[in-house]
Protein backbone atom coordinates (compact mmCIF):
# COMPACT_ATOMS: atom_id res chain seq x y z
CA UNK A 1 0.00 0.00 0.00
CA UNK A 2 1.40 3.41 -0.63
CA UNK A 3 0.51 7.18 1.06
CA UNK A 4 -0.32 9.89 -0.51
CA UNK A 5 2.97 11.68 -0.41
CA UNK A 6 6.37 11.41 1.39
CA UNK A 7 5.01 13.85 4.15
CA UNK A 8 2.36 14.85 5.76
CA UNK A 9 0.23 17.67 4.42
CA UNK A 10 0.23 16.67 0.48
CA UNK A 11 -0.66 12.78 1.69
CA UNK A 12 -3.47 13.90 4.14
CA UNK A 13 -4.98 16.07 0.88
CA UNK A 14 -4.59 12.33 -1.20
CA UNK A 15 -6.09 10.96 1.01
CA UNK A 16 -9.13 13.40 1.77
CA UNK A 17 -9.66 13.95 -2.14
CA UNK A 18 -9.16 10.92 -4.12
CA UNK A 19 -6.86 12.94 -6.14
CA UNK A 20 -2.69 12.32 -6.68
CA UNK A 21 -0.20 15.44 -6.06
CA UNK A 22 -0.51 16.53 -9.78
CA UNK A 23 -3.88 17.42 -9.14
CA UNK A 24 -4.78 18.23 -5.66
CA UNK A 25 -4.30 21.72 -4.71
CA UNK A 26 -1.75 20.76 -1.77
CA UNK A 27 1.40 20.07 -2.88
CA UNK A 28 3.75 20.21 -0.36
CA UNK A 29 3.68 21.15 3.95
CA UNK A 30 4.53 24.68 1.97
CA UNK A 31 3.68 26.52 -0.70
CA UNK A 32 3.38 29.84 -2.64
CA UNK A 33 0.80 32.12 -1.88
CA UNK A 34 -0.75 30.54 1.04
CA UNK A 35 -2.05 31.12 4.81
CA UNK A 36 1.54 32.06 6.61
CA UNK A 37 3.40 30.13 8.75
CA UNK A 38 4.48 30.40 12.14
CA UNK A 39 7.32 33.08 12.32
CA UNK A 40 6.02 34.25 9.01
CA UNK A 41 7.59 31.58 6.62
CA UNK A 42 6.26 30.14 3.95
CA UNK A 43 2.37 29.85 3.70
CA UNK A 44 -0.19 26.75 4.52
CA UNK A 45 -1.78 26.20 1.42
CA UNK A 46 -5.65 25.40 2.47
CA UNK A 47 -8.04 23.03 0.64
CA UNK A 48 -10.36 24.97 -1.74
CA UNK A 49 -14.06 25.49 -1.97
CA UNK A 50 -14.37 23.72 -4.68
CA UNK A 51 -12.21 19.99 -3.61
CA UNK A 52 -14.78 17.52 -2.21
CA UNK A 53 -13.45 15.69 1.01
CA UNK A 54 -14.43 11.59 1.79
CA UNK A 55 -16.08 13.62 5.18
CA UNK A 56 -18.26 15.34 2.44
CA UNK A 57 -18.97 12.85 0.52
CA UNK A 58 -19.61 10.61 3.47
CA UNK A 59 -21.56 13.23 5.34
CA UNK A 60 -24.07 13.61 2.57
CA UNK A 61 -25.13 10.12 2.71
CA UNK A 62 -26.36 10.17 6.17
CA UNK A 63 -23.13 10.24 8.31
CA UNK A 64 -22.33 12.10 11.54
CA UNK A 65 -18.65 12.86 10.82
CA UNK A 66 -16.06 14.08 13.50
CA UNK A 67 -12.00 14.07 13.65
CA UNK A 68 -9.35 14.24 16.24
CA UNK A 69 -5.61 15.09 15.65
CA UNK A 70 -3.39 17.11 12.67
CA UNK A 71 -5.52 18.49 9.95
CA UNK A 72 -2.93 20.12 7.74
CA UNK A 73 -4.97 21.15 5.56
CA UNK A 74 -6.60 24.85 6.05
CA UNK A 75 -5.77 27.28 9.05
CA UNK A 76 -8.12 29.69 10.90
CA UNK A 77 -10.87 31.39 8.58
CA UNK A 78 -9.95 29.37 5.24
CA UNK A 79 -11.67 27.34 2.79
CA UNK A 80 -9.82 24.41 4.56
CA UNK A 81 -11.38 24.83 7.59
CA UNK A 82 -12.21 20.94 8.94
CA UNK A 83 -15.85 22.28 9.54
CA UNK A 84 -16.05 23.81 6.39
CA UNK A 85 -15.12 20.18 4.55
CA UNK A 86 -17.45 17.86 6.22
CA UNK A 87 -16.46 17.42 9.57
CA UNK A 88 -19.37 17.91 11.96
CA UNK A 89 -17.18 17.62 14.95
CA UNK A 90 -13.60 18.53 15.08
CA UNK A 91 -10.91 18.46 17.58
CA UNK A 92 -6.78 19.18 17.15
CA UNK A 93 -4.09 20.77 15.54
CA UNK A 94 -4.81 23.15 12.18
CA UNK A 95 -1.61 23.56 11.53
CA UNK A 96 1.04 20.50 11.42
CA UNK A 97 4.31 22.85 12.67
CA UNK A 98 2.22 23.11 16.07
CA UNK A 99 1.60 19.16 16.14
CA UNK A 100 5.47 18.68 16.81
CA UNK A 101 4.44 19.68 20.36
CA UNK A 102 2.91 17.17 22.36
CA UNK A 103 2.06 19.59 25.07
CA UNK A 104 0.72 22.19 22.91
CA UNK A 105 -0.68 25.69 24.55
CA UNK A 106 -3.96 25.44 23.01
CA UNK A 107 -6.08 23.02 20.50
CA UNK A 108 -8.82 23.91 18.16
CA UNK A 109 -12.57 22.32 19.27
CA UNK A 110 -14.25 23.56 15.88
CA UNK A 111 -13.63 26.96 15.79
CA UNK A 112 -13.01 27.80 18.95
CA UNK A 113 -9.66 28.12 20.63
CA UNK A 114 -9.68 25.43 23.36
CA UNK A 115 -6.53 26.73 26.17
CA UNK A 116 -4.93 24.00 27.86
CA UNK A 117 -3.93 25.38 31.46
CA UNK A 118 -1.72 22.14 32.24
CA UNK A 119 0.49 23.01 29.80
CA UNK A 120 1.40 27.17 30.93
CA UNK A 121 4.68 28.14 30.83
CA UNK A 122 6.22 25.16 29.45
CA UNK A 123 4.17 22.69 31.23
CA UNK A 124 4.05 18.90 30.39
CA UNK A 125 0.51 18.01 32.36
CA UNK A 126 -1.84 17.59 29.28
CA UNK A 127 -0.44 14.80 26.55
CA UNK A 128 -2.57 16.08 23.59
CA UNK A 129 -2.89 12.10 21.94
CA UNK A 130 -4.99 11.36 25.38
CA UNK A 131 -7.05 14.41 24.17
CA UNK A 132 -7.84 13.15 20.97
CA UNK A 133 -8.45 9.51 22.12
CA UNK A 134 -11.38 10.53 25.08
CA UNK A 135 -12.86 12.56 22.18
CA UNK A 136 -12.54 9.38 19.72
CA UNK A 137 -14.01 7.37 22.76
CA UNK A 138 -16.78 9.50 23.38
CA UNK A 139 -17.74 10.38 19.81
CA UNK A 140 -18.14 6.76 19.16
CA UNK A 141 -20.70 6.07 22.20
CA UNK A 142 -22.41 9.25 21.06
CA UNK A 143 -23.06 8.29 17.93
CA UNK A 144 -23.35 4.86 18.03
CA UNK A 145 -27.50 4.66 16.83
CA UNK A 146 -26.00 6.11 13.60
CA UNK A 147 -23.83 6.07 10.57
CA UNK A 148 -20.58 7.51 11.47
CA UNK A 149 -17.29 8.46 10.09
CA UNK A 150 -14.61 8.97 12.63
CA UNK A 151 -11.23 10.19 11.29
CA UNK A 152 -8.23 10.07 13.81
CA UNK A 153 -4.84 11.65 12.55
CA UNK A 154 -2.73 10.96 15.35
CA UNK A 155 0.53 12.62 15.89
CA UNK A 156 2.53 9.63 17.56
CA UNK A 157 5.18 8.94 16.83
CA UNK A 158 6.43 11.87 15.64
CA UNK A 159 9.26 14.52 16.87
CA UNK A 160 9.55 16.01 19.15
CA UNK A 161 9.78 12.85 20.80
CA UNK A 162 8.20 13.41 24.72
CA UNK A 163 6.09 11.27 26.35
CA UNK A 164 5.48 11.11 30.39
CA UNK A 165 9.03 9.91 31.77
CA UNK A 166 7.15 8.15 34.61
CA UNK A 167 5.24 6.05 32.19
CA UNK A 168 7.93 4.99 29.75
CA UNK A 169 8.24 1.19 30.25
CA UNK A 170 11.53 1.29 27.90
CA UNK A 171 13.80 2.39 30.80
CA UNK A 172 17.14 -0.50 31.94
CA UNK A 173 17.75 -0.94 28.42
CA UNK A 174 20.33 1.06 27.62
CA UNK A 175 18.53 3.13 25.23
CA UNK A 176 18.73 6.50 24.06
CA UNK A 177 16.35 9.07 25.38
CA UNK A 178 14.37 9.17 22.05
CA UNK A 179 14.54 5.68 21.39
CA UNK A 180 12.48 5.13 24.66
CA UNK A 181 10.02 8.05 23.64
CA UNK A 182 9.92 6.87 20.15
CA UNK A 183 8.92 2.97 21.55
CA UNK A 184 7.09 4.17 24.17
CA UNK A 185 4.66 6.71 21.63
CA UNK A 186 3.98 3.41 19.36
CA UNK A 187 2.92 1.81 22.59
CA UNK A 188 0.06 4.37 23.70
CA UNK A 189 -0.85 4.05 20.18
CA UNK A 190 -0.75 0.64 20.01
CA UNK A 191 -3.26 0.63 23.73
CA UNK A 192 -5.67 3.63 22.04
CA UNK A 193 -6.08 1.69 19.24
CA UNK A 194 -6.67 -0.97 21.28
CA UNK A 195 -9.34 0.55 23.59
CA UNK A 196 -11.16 2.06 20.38
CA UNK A 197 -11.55 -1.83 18.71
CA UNK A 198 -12.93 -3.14 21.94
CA UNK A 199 -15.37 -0.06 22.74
CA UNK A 200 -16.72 -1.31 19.25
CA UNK A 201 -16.86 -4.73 20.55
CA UNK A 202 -18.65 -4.03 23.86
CA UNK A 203 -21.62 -1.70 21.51
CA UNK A 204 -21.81 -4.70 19.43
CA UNK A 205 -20.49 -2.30 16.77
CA UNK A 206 -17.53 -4.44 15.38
CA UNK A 207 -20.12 -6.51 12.66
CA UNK A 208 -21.10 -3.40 11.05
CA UNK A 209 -17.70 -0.87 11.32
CA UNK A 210 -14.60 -1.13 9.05
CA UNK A 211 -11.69 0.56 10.89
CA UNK A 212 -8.35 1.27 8.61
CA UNK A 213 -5.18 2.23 10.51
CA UNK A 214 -2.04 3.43 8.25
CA UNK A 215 0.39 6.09 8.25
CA UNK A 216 0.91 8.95 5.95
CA UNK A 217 4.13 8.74 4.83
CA UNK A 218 6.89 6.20 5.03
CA UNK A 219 9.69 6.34 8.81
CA UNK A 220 10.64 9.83 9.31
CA UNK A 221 13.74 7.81 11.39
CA UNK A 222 15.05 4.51 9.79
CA UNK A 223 15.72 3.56 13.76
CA UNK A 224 18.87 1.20 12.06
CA UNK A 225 19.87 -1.80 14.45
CA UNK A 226 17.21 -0.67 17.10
CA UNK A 227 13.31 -0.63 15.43
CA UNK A 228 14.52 -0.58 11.74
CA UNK A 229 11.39 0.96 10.71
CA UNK A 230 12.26 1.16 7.45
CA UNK A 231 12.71 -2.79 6.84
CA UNK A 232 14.42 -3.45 3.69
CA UNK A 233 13.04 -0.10 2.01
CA UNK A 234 15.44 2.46 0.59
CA UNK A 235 15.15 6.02 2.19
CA UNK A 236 12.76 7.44 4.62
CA UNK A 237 9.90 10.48 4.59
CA UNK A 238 10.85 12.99 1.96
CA UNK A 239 12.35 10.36 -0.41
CA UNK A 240 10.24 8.86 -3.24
CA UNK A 241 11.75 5.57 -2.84
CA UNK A 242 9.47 3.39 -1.03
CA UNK A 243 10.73 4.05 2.09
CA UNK A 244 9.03 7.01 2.27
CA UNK A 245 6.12 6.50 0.45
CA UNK A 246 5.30 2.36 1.25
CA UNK A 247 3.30 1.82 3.99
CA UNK A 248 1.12 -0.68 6.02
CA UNK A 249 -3.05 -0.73 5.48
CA UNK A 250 -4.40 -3.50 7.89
CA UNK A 251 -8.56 -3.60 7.70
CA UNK A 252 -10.51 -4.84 10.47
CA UNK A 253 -14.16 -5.60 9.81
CA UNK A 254 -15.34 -9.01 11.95
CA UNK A 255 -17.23 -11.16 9.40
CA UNK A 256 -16.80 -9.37 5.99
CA UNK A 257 -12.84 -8.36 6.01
CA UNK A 258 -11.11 -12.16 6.08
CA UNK A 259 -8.87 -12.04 9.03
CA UNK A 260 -4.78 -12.93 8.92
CA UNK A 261 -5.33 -12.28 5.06
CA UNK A 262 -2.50 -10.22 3.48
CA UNK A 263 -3.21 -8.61 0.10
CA UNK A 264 -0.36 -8.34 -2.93
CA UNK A 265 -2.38 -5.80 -4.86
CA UNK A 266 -1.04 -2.42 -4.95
CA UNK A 267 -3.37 0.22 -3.83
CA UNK A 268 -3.06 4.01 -2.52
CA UNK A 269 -4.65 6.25 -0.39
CA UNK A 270 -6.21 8.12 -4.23
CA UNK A 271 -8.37 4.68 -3.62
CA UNK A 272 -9.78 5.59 -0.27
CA UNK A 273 -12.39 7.81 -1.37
CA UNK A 274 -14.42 5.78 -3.76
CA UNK A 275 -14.01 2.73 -1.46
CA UNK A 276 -15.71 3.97 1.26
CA UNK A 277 -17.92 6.12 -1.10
CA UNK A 278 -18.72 2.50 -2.58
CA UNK A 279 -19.46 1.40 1.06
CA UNK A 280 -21.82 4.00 2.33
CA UNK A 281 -23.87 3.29 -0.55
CA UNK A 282 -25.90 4.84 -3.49
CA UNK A 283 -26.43 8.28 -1.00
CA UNK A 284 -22.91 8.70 -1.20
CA UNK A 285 -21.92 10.93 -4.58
CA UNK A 286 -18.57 9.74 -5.08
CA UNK A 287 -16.87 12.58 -7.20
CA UNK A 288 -15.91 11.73 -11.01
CA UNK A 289 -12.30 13.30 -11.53
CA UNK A 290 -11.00 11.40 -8.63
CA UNK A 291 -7.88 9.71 -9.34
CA UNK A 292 -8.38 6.52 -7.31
CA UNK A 293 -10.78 3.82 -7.37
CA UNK A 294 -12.41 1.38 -5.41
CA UNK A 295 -10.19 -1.52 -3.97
CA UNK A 296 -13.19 -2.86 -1.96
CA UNK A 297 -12.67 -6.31 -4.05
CA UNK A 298 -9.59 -7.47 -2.66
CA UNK A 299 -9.95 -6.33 0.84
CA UNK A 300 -12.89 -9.27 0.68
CA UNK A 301 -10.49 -11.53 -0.64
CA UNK A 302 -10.84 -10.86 -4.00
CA UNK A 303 -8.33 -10.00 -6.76
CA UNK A 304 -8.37 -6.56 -7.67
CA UNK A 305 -9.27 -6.06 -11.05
CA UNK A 306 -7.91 -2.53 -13.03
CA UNK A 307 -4.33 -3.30 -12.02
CA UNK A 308 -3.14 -1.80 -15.11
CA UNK A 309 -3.02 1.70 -13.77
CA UNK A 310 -0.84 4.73 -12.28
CA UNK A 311 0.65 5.37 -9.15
CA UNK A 312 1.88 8.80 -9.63
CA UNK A 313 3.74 11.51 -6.94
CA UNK A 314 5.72 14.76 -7.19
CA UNK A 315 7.26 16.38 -4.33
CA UNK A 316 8.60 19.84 -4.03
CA UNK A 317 10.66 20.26 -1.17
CA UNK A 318 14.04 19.81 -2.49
CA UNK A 319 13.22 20.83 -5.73
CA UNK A 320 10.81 19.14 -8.35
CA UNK A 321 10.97 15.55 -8.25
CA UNK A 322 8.46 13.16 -9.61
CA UNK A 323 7.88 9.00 -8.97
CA UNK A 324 5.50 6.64 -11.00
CA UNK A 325 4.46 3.06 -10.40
CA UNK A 326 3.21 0.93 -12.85
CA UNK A 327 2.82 -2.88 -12.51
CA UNK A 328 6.13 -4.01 -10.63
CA UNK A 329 8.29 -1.33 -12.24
CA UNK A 330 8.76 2.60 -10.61
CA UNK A 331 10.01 4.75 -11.61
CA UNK A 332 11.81 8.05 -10.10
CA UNK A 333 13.35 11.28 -11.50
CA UNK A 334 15.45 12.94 -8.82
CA UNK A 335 15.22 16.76 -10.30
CA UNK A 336 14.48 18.11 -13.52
CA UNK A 337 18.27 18.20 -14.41
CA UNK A 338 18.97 14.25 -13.00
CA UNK A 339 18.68 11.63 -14.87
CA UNK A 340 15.78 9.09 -14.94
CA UNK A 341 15.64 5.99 -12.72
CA UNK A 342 14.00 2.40 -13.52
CA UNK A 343 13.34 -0.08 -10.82
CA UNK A 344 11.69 -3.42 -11.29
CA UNK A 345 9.98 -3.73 -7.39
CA UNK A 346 9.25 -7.70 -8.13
CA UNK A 347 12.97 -8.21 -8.40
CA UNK A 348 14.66 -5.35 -6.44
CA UNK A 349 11.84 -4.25 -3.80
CA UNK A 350 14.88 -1.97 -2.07
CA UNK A 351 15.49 -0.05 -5.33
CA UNK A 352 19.13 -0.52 -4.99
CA UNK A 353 19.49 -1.28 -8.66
């Protein structure tokens, strides 16, 4: 399975629009002409009135949407706004630069500036993934008569690496600092998760609910000889290897999604849309220039038919680079100026060659 993008922003507008980088209107974590940054770099490019979300598609057939985490995607008084793109209830960080603190000064509850007082003055008392995980919890029981869409960006892990030091776990190993905050963020992920899959359980809810957990770009640390998150990958987040664009999708729906199953086919997050547009029925309008389609087939066990198609991603960070994927071959041109690179995945799945 692949993201959206090699970081965070451009994958998390994929993934919302059905649409690749060479047609969604965010490109990059930056861009020209947008909302500005903190310290007045450059600005947040925000989704536009026009580009349809999976919350609006999803919300128009009947479902009570809400979202807790990063958004990324439209600051304060923009088009992007989460409640102006079909989330009913919100909760998090606008802006991704503020996610890298895990004790932030304030979080957004819709549009209102939510202060939280544990964390004054450089205070570590309010972990802001426990936040979002009591609103997951509770949005779930609320809504649990209903149809509902529940979309949880969490930050973890991700720099800067703090977590409680009295609740580490990792410590008598003769680990580094962030290597314990780094292991001990996967495993309060890990337990969220966890308490999320059996609240669905105890509402009877886990029959009728299909819950997707992946991550929106490939390791932003390798972790070599200690977690070796990258496997045998080439490159990390920014690169367009697979390293930092490969990533797990594991499905969980008791009775309809076989369980233990893993898939060969080759899908994206540009598929994400029209699968669950596919799932929440004919009330859900599933837009028609999308770029993905719907994978529903072999996440039932199926073989996915349309496998002659293109992956495609450009990144702008370090310049213009572009990737393409098409059956087992990718390939990746580093730079307008750099010459053009062929890699046949079934062979040489580390792109070494």
């Amino acid at each position: 399975h692949y993201s959206g993008s090699t970081v965070c922003a451009p994958s998390r507008c994929v993934l919302m629009t059905g649409k690749h980088t060479g047609h969604t209107t965010v490109r990059g974590n930056f861009g020209i002409g947008g909302v500005k940054g903190l310290g007045g770099g450059k600005g947040r490019v925000p989704l536009r009135a026009g580009d349809v979300t999976v919350a609006e598609v999803l919300k128009g057939a009947g479902y009570r949407t809400g979202m807790a985490g990063k958004w990324g995607l439209g600051e304060p008084d923009t088009s992007g706004h989460p409640n102006t793109k079909g989330f009913d209830d919100w909760f998090g960080f606008l802006n991704q630069r503020r996610a890298h603190n895990h004790y932030p000064g304030y979080l957004w509850r819709g549009r209102e500036r939510v202060v939280l007082r544990g964390n004054d003055g450089g205070g570590e008392k309010e972990y802001a993934h426990d936040l979002f995980t009591e609103f997951a919890l509770e949005f779930v029981r609320r809504n649990q008569a209903g149809r509902f869409f529940l979309y949880l960006p969490y930050c973890v892990p991700h720099s800067r690496y703090q977590f409680p030091p009295e609740e580490h776990g990792y410590e008598g190993r003769g680990w580094k600092r962030d290597e314990m905050s780094h292991a001990a963020m996967v495993s309060r992920l890990d337990r969220d998760v966890g308490r999320l899959l059996d609240l669905l359980d105890e509402l009877s809810l886990s029959g009728k609910t299909a819950v997707f957990f992946c991550s929106d770009n490939g390791a932003a640390e390798r972790w070599e000889g200690r977690f070796d998150s990258s496997g045998p990958l080439r490159g990390r987040k920014r690169d367009l290897t697979d390293g930092g664009l490969r990533v797990p999708m594991i499905v969980r729906w008791k009775g309809t999604v076989p369980a233990g199953r893993v898939s060969g086919d080759p899908w994206w997050f540009a598929d994400v849309l029209p699968t669950f547009a596919h799932l929440a029925g004919k009330e859900a309008r599933c837009p028609e220039d999308v770029d993905g389609i719907n994978v529903w087939s072999t996440l039932t066990g199926a073989r996915l038919t349309g496998k002659n198609r293109h992956f495609y991603w450009e990144f702008h960070e370090r310049g213009f680079q572009q990737a393409v994927r098409w059956k087992n071959w990718k390939a990746i041109r580093g730079g307008n100026d750099k010459a053009l690179q062929l890699h046949d995945l079934d062979a040489d799945p580390g792109e070494t060659t």
